[in-house]
Each structure stands twice: as structure tokens, then as C-alpha cells.
Protein backbone atom coordinates (compact mmCIF):
# COMPACT_ATOMS: atom_id res chain seq x y z
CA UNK A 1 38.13 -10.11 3.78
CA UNK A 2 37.13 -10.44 7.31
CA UNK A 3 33.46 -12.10 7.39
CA UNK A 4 31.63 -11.76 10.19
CA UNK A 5 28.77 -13.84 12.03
CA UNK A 6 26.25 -11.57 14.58
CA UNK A 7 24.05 -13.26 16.62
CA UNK A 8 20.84 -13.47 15.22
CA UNK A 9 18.08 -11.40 16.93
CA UNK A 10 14.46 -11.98 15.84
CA UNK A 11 12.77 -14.58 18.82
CA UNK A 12 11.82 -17.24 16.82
CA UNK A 13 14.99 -17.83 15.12
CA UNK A 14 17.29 -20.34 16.20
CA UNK A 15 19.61 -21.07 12.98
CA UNK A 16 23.31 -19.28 11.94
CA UNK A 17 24.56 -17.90 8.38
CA UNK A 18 27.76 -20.06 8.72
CA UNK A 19 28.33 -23.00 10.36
CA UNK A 20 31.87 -24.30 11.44
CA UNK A 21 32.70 -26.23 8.37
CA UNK A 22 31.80 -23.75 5.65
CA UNK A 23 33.41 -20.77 8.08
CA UNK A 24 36.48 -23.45 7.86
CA UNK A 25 36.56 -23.19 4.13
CA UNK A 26 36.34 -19.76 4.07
CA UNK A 27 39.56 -19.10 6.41
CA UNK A 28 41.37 -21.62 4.12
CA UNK A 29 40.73 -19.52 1.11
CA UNK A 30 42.39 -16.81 3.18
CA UNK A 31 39.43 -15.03 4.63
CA UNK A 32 39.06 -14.08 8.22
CA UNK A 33 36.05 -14.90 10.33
CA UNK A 34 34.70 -13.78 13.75
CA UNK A 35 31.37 -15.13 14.85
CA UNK A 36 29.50 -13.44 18.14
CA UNK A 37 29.10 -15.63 20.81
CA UNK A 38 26.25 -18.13 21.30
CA UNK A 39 25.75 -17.55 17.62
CA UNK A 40 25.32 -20.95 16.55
CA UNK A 41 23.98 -22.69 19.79
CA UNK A 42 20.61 -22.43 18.67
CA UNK A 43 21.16 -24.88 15.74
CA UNK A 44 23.93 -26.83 18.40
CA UNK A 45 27.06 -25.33 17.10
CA UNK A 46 29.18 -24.02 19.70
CA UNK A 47 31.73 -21.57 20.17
CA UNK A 48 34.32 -24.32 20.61
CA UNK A 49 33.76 -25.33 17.29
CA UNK A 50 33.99 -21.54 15.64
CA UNK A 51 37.12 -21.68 17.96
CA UNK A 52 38.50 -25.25 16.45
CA UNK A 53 38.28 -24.26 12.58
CA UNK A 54 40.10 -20.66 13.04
CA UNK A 55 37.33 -18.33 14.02
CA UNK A 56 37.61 -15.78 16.06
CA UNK A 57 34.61 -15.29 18.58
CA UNK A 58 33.83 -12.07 19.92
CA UNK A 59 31.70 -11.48 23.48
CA UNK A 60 29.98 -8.51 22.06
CA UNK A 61 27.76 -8.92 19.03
CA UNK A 62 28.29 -4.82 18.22
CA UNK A 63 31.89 -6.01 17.98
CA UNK A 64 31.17 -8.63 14.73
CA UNK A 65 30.03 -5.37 13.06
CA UNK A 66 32.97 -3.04 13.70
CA UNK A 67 35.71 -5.79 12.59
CA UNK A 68 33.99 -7.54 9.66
CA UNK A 69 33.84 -6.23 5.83
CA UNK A 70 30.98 -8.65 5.16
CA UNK A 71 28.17 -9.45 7.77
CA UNK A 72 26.94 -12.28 7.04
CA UNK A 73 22.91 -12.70 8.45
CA UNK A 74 19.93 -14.89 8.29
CA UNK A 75 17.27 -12.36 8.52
CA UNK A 76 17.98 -8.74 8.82
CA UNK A 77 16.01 -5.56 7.93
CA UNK A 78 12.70 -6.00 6.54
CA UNK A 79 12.93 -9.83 7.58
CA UNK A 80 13.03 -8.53 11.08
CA UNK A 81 9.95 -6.16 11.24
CA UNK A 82 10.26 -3.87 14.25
CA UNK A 83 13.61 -4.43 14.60
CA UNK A 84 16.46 -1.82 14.40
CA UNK A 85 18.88 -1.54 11.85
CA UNK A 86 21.72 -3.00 12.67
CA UNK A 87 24.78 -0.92 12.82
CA UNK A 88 26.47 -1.36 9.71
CA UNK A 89 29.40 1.04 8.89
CA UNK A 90 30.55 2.63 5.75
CA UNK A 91 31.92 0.34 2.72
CA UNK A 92 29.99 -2.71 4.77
CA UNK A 93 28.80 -5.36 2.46
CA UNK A 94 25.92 -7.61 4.17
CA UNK A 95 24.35 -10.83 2.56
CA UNK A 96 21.24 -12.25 3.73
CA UNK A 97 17.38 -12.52 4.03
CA UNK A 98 16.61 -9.28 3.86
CA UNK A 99 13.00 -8.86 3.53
CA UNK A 100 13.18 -6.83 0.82
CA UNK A 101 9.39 -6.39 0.28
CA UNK A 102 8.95 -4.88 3.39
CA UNK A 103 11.79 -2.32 3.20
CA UNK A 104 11.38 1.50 2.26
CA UNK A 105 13.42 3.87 3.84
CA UNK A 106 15.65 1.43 5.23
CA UNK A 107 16.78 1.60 1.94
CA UNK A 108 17.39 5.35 1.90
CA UNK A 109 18.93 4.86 5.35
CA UNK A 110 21.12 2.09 4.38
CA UNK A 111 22.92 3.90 0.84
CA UNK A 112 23.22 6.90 2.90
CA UNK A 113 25.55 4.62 5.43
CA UNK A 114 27.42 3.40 2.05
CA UNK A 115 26.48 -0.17 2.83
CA UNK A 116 25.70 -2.62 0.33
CA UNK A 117 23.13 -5.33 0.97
CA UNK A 118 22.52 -8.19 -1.20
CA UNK A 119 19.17 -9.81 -0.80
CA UNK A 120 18.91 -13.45 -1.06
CA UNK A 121 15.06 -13.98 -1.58
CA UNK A 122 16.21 -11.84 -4.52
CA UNK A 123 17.97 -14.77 -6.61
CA UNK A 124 17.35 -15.62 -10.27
CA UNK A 125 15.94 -18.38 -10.96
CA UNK A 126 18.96 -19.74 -13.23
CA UNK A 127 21.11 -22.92 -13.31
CA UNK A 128 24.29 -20.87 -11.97
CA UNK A 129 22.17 -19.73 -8.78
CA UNK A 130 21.05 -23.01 -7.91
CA UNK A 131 23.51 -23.41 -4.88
CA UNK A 132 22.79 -19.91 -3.60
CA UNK A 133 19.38 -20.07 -3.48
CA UNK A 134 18.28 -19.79 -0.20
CA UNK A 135 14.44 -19.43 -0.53
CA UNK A 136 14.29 -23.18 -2.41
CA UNK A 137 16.90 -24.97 0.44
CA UNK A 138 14.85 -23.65 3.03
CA UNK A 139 11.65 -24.20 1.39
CA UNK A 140 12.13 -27.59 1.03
CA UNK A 141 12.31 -28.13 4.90
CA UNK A 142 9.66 -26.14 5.44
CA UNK A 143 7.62 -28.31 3.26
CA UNK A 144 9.21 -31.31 5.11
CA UNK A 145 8.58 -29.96 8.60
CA UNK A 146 4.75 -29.05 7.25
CA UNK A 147 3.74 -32.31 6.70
CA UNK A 148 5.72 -33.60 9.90
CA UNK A 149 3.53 -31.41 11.66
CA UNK A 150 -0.18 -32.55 10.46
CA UNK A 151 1.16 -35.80 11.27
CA UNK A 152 1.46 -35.10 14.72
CA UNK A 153 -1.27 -32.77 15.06
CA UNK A 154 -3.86 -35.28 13.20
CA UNK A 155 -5.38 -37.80 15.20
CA UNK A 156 -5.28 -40.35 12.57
CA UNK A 157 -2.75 -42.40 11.49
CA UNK A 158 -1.14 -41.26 7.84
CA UNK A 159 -0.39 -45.00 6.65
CA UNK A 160 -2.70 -47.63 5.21
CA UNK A 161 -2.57 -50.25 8.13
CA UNK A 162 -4.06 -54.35 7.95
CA UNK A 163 -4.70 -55.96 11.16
CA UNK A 164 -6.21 -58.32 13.03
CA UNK A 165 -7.94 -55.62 14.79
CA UNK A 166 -9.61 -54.31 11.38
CA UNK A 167 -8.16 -52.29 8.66
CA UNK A 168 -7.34 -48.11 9.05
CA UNK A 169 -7.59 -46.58 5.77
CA UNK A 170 -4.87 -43.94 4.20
CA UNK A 171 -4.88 -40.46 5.75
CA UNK A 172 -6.00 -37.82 2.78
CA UNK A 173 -3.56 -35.34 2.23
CA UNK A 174 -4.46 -32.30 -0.06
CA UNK A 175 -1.10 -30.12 -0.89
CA UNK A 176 -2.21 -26.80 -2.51
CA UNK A 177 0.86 -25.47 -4.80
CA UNK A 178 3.62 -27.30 -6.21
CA UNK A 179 6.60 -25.27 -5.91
CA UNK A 180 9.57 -26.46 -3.38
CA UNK A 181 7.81 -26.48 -0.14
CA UNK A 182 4.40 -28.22 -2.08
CA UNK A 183 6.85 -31.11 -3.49
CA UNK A 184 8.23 -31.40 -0.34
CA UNK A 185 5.64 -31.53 1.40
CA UNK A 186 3.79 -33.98 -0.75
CA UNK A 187 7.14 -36.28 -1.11
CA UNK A 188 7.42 -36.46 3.06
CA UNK A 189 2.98 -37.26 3.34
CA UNK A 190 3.62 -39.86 0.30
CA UNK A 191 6.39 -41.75 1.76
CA UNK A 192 4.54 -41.54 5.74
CA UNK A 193 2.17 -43.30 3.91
CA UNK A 194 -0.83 -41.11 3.35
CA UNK A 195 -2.82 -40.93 0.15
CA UNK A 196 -1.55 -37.69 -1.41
CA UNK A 197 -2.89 -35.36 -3.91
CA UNK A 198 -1.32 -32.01 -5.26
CA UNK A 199 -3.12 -28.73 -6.70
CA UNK A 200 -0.68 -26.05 -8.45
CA UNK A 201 -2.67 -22.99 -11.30
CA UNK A 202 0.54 -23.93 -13.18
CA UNK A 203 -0.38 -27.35 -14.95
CA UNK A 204 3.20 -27.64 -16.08
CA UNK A 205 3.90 -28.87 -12.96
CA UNK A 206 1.50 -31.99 -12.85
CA UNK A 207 4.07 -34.43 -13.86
CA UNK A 208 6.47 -33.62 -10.83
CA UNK A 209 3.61 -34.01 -8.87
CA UNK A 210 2.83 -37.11 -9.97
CA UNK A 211 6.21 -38.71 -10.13
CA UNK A 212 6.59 -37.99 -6.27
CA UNK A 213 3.03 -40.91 -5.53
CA UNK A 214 0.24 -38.30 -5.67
CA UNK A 215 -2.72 -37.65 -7.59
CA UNK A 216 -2.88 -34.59 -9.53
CA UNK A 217 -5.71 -32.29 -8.81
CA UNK A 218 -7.12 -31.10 -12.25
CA UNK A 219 -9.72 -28.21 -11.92
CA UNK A 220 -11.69 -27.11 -15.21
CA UNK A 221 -9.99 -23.76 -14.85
CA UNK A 222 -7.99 -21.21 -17.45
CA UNK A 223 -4.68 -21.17 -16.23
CA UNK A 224 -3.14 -19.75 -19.06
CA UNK A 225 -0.73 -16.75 -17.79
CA UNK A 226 -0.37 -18.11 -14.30
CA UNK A 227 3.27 -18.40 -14.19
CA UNK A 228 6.27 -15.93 -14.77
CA UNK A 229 9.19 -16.53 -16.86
CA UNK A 230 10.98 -18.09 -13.69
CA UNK A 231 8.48 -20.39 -12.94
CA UNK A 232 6.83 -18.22 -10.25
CA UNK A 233 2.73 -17.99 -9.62
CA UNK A 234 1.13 -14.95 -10.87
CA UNK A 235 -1.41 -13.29 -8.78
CA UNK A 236 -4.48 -13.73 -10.44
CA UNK A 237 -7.41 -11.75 -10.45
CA UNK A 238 -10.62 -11.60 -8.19
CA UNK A 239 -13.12 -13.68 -10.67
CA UNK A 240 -10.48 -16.48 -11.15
CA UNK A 241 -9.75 -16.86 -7.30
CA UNK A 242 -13.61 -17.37 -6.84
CA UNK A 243 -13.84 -19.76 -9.18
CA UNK A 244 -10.59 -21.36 -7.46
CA UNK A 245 -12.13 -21.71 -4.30
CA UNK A 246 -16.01 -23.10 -5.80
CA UNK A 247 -14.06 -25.86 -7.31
CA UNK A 248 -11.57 -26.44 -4.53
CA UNK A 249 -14.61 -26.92 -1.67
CA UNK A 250 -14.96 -30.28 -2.73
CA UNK A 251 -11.56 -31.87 -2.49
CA UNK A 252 -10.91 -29.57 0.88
CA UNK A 253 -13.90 -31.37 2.55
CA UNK A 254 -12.53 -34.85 1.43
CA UNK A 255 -8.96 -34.11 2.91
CA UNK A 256 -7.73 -34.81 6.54
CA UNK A 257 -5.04 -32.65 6.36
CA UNK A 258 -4.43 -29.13 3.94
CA UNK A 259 -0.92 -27.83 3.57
CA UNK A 260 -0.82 -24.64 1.63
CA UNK A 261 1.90 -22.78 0.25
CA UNK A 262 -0.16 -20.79 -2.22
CA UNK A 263 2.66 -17.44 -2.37
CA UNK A 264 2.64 -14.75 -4.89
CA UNK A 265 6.70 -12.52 -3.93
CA UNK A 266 5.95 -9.65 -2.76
CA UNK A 267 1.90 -9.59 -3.04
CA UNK A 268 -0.37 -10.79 -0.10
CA UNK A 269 -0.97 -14.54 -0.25
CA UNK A 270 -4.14 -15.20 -1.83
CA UNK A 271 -6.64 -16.35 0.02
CA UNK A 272 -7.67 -19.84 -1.41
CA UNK A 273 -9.02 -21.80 1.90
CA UNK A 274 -12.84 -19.99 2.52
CA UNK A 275 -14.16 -20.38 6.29
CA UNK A 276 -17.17 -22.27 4.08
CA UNK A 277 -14.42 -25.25 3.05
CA UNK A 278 -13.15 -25.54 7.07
CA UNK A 279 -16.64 -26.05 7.76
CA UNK A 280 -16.65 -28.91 5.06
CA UNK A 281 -13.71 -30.46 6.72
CA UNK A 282 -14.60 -33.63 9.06
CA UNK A 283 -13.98 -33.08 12.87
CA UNK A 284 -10.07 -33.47 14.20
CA UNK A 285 -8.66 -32.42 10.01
CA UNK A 286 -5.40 -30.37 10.63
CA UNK A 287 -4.46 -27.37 8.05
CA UNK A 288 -0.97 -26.33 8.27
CA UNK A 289 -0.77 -22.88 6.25
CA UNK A 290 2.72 -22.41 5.10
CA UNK A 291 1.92 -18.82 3.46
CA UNK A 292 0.95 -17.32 7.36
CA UNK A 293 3.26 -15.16 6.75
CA UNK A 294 2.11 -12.69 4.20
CA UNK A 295 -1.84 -13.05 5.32
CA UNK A 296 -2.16 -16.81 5.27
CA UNK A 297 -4.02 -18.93 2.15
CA UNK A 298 -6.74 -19.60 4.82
CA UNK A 299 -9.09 -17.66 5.57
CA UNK A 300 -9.23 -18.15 9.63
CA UNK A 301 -5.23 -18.32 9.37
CA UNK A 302 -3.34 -16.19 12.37
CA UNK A 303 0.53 -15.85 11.86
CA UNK A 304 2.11 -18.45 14.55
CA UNK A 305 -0.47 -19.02 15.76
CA UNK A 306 -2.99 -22.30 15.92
CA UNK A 307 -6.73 -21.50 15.92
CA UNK A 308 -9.25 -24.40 16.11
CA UNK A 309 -13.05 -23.65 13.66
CA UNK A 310 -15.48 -26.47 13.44
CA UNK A 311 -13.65 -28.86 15.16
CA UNK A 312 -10.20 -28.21 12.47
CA UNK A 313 -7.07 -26.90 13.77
CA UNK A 314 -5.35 -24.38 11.73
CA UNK A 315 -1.90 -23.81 12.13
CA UNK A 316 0.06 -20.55 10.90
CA UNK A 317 3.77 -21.42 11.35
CA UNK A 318 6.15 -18.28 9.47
CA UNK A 319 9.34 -19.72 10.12
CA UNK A 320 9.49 -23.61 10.34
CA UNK A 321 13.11 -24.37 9.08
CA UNK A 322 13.90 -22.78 12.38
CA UNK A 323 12.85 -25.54 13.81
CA UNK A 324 14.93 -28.08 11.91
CA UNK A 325 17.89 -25.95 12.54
CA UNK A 326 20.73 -27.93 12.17
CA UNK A 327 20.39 -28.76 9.10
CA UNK A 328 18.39 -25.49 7.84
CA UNK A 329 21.96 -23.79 8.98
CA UNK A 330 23.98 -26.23 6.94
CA UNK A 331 22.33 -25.63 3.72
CA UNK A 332 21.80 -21.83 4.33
CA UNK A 333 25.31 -21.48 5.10
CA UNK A 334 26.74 -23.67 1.73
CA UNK A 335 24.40 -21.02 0.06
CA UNK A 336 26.02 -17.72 1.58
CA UNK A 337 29.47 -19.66 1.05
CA UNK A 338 28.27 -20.34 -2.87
CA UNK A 339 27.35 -16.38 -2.74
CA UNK A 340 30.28 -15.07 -1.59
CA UNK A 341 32.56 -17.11 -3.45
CA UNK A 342 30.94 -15.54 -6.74
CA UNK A 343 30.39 -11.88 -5.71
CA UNK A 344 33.41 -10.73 -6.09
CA UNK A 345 35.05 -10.23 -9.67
CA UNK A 346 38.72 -12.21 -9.47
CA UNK A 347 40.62 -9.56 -11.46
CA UNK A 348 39.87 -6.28 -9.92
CA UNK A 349 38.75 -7.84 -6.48
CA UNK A 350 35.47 -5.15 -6.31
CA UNK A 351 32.21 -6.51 -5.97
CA UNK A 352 30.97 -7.76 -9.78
CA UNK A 353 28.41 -5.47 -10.07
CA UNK A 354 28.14 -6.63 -13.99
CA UNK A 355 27.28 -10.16 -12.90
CA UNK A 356 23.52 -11.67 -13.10
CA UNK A 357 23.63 -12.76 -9.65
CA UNK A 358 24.80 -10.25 -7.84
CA UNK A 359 23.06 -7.57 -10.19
CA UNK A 360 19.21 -9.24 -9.24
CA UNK A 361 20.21 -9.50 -5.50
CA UNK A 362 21.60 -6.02 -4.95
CA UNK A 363 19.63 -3.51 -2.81
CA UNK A 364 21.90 -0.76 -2.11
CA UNK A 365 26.04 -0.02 -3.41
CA UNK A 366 27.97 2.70 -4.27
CA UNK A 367 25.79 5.25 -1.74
CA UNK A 368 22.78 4.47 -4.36
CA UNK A 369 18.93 2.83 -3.69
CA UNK A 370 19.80 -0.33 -6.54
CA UNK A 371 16.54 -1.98 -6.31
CA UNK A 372 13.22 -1.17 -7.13
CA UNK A 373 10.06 -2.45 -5.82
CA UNK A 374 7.89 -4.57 -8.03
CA UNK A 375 4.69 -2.57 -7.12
CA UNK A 376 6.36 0.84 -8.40
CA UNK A 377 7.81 -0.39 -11.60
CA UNK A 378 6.06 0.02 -14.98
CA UNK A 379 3.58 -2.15 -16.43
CA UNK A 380 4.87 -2.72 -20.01
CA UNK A 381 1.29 -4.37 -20.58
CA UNK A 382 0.28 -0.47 -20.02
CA UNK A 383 2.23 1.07 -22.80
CA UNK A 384 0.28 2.50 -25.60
CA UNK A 385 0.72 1.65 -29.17
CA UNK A 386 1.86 5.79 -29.78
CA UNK A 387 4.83 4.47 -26.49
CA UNK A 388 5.66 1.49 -29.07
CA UNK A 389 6.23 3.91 -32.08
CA UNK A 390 7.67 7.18 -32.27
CA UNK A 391 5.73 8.67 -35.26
CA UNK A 392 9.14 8.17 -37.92
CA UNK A 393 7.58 4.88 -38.42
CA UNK A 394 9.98 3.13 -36.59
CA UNK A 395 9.32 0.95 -33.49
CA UNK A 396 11.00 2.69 -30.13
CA UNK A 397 12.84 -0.17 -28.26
CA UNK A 398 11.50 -2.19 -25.83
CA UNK A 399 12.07 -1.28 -22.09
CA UNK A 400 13.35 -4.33 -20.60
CA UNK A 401 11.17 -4.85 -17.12
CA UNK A 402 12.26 -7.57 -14.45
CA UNK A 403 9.81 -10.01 -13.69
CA UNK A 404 8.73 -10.50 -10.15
CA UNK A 405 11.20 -13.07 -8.28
């Protein structure tokens, strides 16, 4: 196969799907590989060292998608809003984030072209998928960066310090969900030095929280049904999210810094930090809002943007790994390599359609639409007991419905 590297085009993005040693790999397992130039200078790779491992590099970035079989991306399509699709060719197979959310006709547009596209924010949540899974690897420096961030932007010092001078008590740091970019985050405040404590709906998590140095934020809540099958957050409903944010007001107004990364795939982030709790916060507190991107957990947050209520600063970063992107681009790229090396079945040589992986990742193939919103699937919690039994007085089978990834 010939793999190819474009350049990638949204502003804010500075890191590459492959890097030199994992395109080096790839040529040694008798692959071909031609990167667009510049492509990795923005996470200091440069075409020298495509050039040193075997890569071809091309001046024109149109070129990478005229040679390659697979184009290999960071963010494409829906992960790109506004952008146009790129010109992928018949028989194309592209791997990537692909915002899949946020894509309609693209979709449409896309099987028409005979292109398949394999969504990584799509990836089960399975012991086999571990090094493919893009969302957690680049989680995890988001919540790194996060807390990197308040750090800076706080004028306080995180760490408990003795002196002659006086003593400076602990920074409070309040981390609001404990999935990859929460532990993270709480792991990077904890060893700075701060006095941490973590919040997730899921109390099944508590004990990771705890084993990282924080305190674990118990609110006298019914949680029961908050988390999927894969260990994802459920969005909850209206009267439970009120209740959410009555009991978190207290703790907010006790923190100097809030990181939040509060996300529901493919819903609106709910909204869990009220303009009420800023107000609560003391003078100079920093939030960072890791959700920004799909509407923010805060209240007053504004995508990439930083806002200052009250005397807090509120920051909205949407794409933070790109700014450790050195490293962001060496774990993205082991998990494209990790992909690629299992999407294709090594009998026939086709694309393993039959495989879980590829099979929960898979947007388009064969000139078909693979890949169905969650919003527009069926609620089996909807069928009626008549749906459940066809009148012989014999059950009908259950319809097997994907959870929400």
C-alpha cells in the first residue's frame, strides 16, 4: 500500500498522523509512504527526516492524495468544520479524526466517491483497541496540558511552601469528571503540589481517583444509570443536572482552580459550572474548561477563547494536545500505525470488514453510508411489550443497538 501524509489544514493544529519512526516501520513492512511537505514541522519533524527513513515527500499536498491508497489525517471532515472535503478518489481508504458527529451529507458525498473512512473517535472501548485509541492518548495530554495551564494562569503558587517568610498554603484544585483527561489532570495538579479533589456521576471511579492523591468528591446524588456499558457518562436529565449544580456551588467556591471535562459523545456538554458558582469563586481563581468544544461545562465558557467574570478567568481551549505536539504526534501516530496494522484481513488482503474494530470505526465502504448517528437510532427502552412478543407467545428477538462511544 502506498500511505500517504497531507498537510494538515485546520489553523490551530500543529501535530502529524505519522511521524518519521512509525512511517519507518511502515516502509519496512513493505508499505510505501509520501508525506506533503512541511507536514510535520509543526510538531518539529522535518522533511529531512521523512526523507532519512524512506519517505517520499511531495511539494504539493493535492499530490499525497492522488498517489496514496490510504490518507492518513489528524482531523478531517466534520473535525474540520467549514472546511472542504478533501479530494479523496475512488477505492481511497482514509483513517483519522473524523468528527463524525458533525457529519451528514459528507457522508452521502463521501460513499458516492467510493471512499472509505474509518473514524477514530469511533473506537470500542475493548482491551484489543487499547493502542489505537486515539481519543484516550490524546486525552491524557490534554488533561496534562489543563492543569499546566491553571498553573500558569493562577496567581498562586500550587505547592504547600514553609518559610522563613511565613507559610503559603496548597492551591485547591477541583477536577470535575474522571475519565482520561480528569485523571490526568488530577495526577499532573497532585504531583505540582496542589491539594486535589475529583468529582465523576460514575462512583465506580472513586478509587482511581483516590489512588492518584485526591479527595473524592461524594455528592448525595442517584447516580445509578450514569454510565454506558463502555464506561462512558450518560447524559442525564434536566432535574438531576440541577441538583448537580446546587450541590456542586459549594466545593466550586472553595476551589482556586476548576478543570472540567464533563463530555457526553456526540450530545452538547452539559452545562455543570452556573454563572452563580463563578461568582462564588475568590478573585484571581482560573477555570480551564476542557469540554469548550461542544458548548463548554461552564456556563460563561467561549470556545478558545479566555473570558474574565467576577474577577475569574475562564479559559475554553478545544484543541490543547496541539500544543504539546511532539509528543501528541508520537502517540497519535503509534495509534494509526496499531490501526492500520489490524485493518486489513492477512488472507484475502481486503479491508476486515468482519472485525470489531474496524466494524465500530467504519463510516463509509463499499459505495454505502456504514454508520449511523446515535441521535437517529432506536431507543430499545421505547419498544412496547406487543414489539417484545409477536402474539404466538413467543418472545421476538432482541434488536441489538450500539451504545453511544
Amino acid at each position: 500500500m502506498i500511505i500517504g501524509i497531507p498537510r494538515e489544514t485546520a489553523e490551530d493544529e500543529t501535530r502529524v498522523a505519522l511521524v518519521p519512526p512509525a512511517a519507518k516501520d511502515l516502509i519496512e513492512d513493505g508499505h510505501e509512504v509520501c508525506v506533503a511537505a512541511t507536514a510535520g514541522e509543526g510538531s518539529d519533524w522535518a522533511d529531512a527526516d521523512y526523507r532519512e527513513v524512506g519517505c517520499d515527500v511531495l511539494e504539493d499536498r493535492e499530490t499525497v492524495f492522488e498517489r496514496a491508497d490510504i490518507i492518513v489525517q489528524v482531523r478531517a471532515l466534520g473535525a474540520t468544520p467549514g472546511d472542504d472535503v478533501d479530494p479523496y478518489t475512488e477505492g481511497q481508504v482514509v483513517v483519522g479524526q473524523l468528527g463524525p458527529y458533525d457529519l451528514d451529507e459528507e457522508l452521502e458525498l463521501l460513499a458516492d466517491r467510493g471512499v472509505t473512512a474509518l473514524a477514530l473517535e469511533l473506537i470500542p472501548r475493548i482491551s484489543r483497541a487499547q493502542s489505537m485509541d486515539a481519543l484516550t492518548s490524546q486525552a491524557s495530554i490534554g488533561g496534562y496540558k489543563s492543569a499546566i495551564v491553571a498553573a500558569e494562569a493562577l496567581p498562586k503558587m500550587y505547592p504547600l511552601q514553609m518559610t522563613a517568610a511565613g507559610t503559603v498554603q496548597p492551591s485547591e484544585v477541583f477536577v470535575v469528571g474522571a475519565g482520561v483527561a480528569g485523571l490526568q489532570a488530577i495526577a499532573t495538579a497532585d504531583r505540582l503540589g496542589a491539594s486535589v479533589r475529583g468529582y465523576d456521576i460514575r462512583l465506580e471511579v472513586k478509587q482511581e481517583v483516590e489512588s492518584l492523591g485526591a479527595d473524592f468528591v461524594e455528592l448525595d446524588l442517584e447516580t445509578e444509570g450514569s454510565g454506558d456499558d463502555e464506561g462512558y457518562a450518560r447524559e442525564m436529565d434536566d432535574e438531576f443536572l440541577e441538583q448537580q449544580r446546587k450541590e456542586l456551588t459549594r466545593v466550586v467556591g472553595e476551589s482556586d482552580v476548576v478543570i472540567t471535562t464533563a463530555a457526553v459523545p456526540g450530545r452538547p456538554a452539559p452545562e455543570l459550572v452556573t454563572t452563580e458558582m463563578v461568582e462564588g469563586m475568590d478573585p484571581g481563581s482560573v477555570i480551564i474548561d476542557l469540554s469548550a468544544a461542544t458548548g463548554g461545562n461552564c456556563e460563561l465558557t467561549v470556545p478558545d477563547e479566555t473570558v474574565e467574570h467576577d474577577g475569574v478567568t475562564i479559559h475554553g481551549p478545544t484543541n490543547l494536545p496541539a500544543t504539546v505536539s511532539h509528543h501528541a504526534s508520537q502517540l497519535y501516530s503509534n495509534n494509526i500505525a496499531n490501526f492500520l496494522e489490524n485493518l486489513y484481513d492477512d488472507d484475502t488482503g481486503e479491508i476486515d470488514t468482519d472485525d470489531e474494530i474496524v466494524d465500530s470505526t467504519m463510516l463509509t465502504h463499499a459505495g454505502e453510508v456504514q454508520w449511523t448517528h446515535p441521535a437517529e437510532r432506536p431507543d430499545p427502552d421505547e419498544a412496547s411489550e406487543d414489539d417484545q412478543n409477536d402474539g404466538s407467545g413467543e418472545e421476538a428477538a432482541d434488536v441489538e443497538v450500539d451504545d453511544e462511544d
